[in-house]
C-alpha atoms as a PDB file:
ATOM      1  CA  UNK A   1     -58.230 -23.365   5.501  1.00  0.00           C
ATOM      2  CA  UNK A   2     -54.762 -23.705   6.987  1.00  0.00           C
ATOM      3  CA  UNK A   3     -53.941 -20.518   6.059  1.00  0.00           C
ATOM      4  CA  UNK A   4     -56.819 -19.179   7.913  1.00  0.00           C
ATOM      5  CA  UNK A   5     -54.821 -21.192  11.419  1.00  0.00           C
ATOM      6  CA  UNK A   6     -51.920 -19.920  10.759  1.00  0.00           C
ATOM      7  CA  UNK A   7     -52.551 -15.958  10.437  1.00  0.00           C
ATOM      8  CA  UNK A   8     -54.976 -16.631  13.435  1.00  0.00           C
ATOM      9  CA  UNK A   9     -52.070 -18.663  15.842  1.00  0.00           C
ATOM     10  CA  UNK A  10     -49.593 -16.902  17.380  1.00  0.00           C
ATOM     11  CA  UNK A  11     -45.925 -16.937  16.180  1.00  0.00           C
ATOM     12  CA  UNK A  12     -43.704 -18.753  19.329  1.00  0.00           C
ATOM     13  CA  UNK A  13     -41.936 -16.433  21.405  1.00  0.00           C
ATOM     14  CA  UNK A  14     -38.336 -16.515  20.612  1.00  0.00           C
ATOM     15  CA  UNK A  15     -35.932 -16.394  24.066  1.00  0.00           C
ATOM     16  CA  UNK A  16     -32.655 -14.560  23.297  1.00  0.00           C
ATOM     17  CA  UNK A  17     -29.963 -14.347  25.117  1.00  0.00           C
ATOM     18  CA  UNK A  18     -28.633 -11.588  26.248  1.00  0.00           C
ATOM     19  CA  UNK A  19     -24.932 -10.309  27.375  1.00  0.00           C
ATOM     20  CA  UNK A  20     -23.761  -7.821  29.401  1.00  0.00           C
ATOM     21  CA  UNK A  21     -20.501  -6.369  27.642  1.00  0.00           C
ATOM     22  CA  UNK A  22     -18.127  -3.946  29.445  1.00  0.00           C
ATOM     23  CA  UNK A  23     -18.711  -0.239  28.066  1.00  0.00           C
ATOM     24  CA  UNK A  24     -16.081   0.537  25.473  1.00  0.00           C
ATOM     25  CA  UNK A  25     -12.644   1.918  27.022  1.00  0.00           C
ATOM     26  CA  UNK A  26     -12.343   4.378  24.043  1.00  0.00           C
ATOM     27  CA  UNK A  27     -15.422   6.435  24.022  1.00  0.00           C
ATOM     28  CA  UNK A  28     -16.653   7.910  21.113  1.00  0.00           C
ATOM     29  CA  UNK A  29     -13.518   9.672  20.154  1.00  0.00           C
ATOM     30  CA  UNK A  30     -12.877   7.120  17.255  1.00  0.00           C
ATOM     31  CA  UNK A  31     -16.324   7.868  15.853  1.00  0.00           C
ATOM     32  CA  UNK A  32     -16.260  11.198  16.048  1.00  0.00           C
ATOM     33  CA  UNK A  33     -14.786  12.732  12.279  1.00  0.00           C
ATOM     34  CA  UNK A  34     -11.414  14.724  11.883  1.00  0.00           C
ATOM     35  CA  UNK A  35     -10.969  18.008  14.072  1.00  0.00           C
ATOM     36  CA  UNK A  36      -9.460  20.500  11.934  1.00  0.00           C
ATOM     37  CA  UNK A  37      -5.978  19.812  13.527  1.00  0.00           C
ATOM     38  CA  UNK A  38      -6.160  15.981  12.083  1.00  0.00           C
ATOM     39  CA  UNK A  39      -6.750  17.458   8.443  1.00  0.00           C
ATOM     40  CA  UNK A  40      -3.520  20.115   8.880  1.00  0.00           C
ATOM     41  CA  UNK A  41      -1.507  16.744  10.031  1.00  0.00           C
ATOM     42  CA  UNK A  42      -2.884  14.667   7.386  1.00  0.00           C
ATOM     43  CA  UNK A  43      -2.198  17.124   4.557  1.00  0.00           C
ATOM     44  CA  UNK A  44       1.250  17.526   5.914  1.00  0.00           C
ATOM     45  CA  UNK A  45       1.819  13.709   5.709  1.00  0.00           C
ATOM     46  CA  UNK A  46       0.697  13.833   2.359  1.00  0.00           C
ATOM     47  CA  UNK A  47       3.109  16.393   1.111  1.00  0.00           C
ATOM     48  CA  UNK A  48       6.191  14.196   3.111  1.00  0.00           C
ATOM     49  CA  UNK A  49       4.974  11.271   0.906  1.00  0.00           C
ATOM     50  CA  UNK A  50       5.117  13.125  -2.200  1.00  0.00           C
ATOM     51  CA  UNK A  51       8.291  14.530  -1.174  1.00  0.00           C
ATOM     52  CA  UNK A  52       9.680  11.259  -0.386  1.00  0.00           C
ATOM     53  CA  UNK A  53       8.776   9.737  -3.941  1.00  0.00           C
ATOM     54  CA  UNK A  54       9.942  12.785  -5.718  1.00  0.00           C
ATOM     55  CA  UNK A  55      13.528  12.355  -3.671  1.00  0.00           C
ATOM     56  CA  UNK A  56      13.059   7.974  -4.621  1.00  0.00           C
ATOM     57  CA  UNK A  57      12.443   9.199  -8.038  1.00  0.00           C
ATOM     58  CA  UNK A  58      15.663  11.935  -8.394  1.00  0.00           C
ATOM     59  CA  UNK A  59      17.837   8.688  -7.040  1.00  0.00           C
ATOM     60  CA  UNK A  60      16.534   6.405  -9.289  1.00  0.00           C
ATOM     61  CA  UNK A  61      17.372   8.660 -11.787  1.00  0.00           C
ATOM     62  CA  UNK A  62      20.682   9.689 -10.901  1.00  0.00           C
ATOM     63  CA  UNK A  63      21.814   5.733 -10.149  1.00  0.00           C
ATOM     64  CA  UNK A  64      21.077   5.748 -14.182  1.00  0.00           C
ATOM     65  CA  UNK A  65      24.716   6.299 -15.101  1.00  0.00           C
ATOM     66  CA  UNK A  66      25.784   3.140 -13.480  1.00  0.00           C
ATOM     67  CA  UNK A  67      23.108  -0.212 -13.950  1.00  0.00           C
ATOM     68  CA  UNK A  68      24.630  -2.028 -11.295  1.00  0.00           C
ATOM     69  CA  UNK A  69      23.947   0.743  -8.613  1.00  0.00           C
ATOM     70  CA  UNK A  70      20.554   1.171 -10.390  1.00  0.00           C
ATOM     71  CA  UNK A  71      19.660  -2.378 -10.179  1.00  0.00           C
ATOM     72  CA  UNK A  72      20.544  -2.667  -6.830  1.00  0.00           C
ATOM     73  CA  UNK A  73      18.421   0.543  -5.806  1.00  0.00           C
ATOM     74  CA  UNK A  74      15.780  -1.069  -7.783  1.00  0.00           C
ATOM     75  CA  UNK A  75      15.799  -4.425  -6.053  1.00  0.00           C
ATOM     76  CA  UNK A  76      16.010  -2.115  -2.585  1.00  0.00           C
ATOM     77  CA  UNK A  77      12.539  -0.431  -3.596  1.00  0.00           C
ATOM     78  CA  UNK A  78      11.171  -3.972  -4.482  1.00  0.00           C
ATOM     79  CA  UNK A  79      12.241  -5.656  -0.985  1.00  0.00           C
ATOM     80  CA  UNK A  80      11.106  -2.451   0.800  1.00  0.00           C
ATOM     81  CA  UNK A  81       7.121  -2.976  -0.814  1.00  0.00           C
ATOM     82  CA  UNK A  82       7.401   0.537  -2.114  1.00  0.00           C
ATOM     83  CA  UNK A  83       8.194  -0.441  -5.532  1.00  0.00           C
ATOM     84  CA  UNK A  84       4.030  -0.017  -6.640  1.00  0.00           C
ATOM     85  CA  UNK A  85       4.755   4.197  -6.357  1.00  0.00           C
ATOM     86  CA  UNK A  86       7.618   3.440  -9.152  1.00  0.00           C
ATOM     87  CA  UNK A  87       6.019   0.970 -11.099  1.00  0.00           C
ATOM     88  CA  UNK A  88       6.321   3.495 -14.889  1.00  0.00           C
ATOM     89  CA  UNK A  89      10.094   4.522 -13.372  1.00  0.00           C
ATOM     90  CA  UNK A  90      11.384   1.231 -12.780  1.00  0.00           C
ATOM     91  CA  UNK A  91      10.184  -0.015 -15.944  1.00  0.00           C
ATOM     92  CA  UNK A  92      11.854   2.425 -17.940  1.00  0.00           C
ATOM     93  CA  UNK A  93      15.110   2.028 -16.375  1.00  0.00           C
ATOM     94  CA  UNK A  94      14.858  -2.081 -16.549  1.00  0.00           C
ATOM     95  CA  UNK A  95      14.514  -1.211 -20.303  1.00  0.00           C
ATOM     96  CA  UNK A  96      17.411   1.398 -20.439  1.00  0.00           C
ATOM     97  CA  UNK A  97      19.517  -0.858 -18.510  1.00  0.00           C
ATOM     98  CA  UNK A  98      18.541  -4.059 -20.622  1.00  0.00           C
ATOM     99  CA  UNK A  99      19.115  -2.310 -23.723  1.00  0.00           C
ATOM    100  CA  UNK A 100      22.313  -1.039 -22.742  1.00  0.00           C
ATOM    101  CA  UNK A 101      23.411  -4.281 -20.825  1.00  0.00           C
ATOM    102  CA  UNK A 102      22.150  -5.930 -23.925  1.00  0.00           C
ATOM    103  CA  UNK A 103      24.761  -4.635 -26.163  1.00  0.00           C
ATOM    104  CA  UNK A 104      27.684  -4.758 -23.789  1.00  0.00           C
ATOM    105  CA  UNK A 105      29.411  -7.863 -24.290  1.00  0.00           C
ATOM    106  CA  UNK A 106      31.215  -6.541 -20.048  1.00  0.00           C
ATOM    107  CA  UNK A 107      29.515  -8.428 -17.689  1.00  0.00           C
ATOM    108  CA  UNK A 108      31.628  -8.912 -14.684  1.00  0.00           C
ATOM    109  CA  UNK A 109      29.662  -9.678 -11.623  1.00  0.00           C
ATOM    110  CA  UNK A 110      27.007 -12.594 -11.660  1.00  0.00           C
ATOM    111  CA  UNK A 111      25.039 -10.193  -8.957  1.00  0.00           C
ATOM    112  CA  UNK A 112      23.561  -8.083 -11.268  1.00  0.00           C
ATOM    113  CA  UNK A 113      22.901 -10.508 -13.835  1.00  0.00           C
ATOM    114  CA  UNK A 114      20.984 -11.622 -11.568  1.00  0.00           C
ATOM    115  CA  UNK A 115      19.401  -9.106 -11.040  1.00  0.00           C
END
């Protein structure tokens, strides 16, 4: 029987508030999707990222002949936050270097052993 009541009462009447925010200084513009010009700039930032890890990627490479410059471009990468694009190259050349480092009984400067 009391579900009979309540199906038959009324639900109360909620009271909202209500607000009256400022209309938005942007507009719509940062709703509205990519013109054709924003996809020619994007895909030109694209190709300068993957020119600038191709030109990270030739340095890393070329510090290879001396570990201390290498470890010291390395650790550069790694304080820059960069060091995520490199993470296969960098291991490699922590391995060459370890291995060669390894079996040099010449180790001068306590800076890169730090490293």
């Amino acid at each position: 029987m009391s579900t009979d009541q309540s199906a038959s009462s009324p639900a109360p009447e909620t009271n909202r508030l209500t607000a009256s925010y400022h209309p938005c200084n942007w507009g719509n513009s940062i709703i509205v999707s990519n013109s054709p010009d924003d996809e020619k700039i994007l895909a030109h930032k694209d190709q300068q990222l993957e020119d600038l890890k191709e030109e990270v990627r030739r340095e890393l490479i070329a510090a290879a002949s001396n570990s201390s410059e290498q470890l010291k471009f390395i650790d550069a990468v790694q304080r820059l936050g960069v060091a995520y694009h490199f993470e296969k190259d960098i291991e490699e050349a922590l391995r060459n270097t370890f291995d060669n480092y390894h079996d040099t009984d010449d180790i001068n400067d306590l800076y890169d052993v730090e490293l």
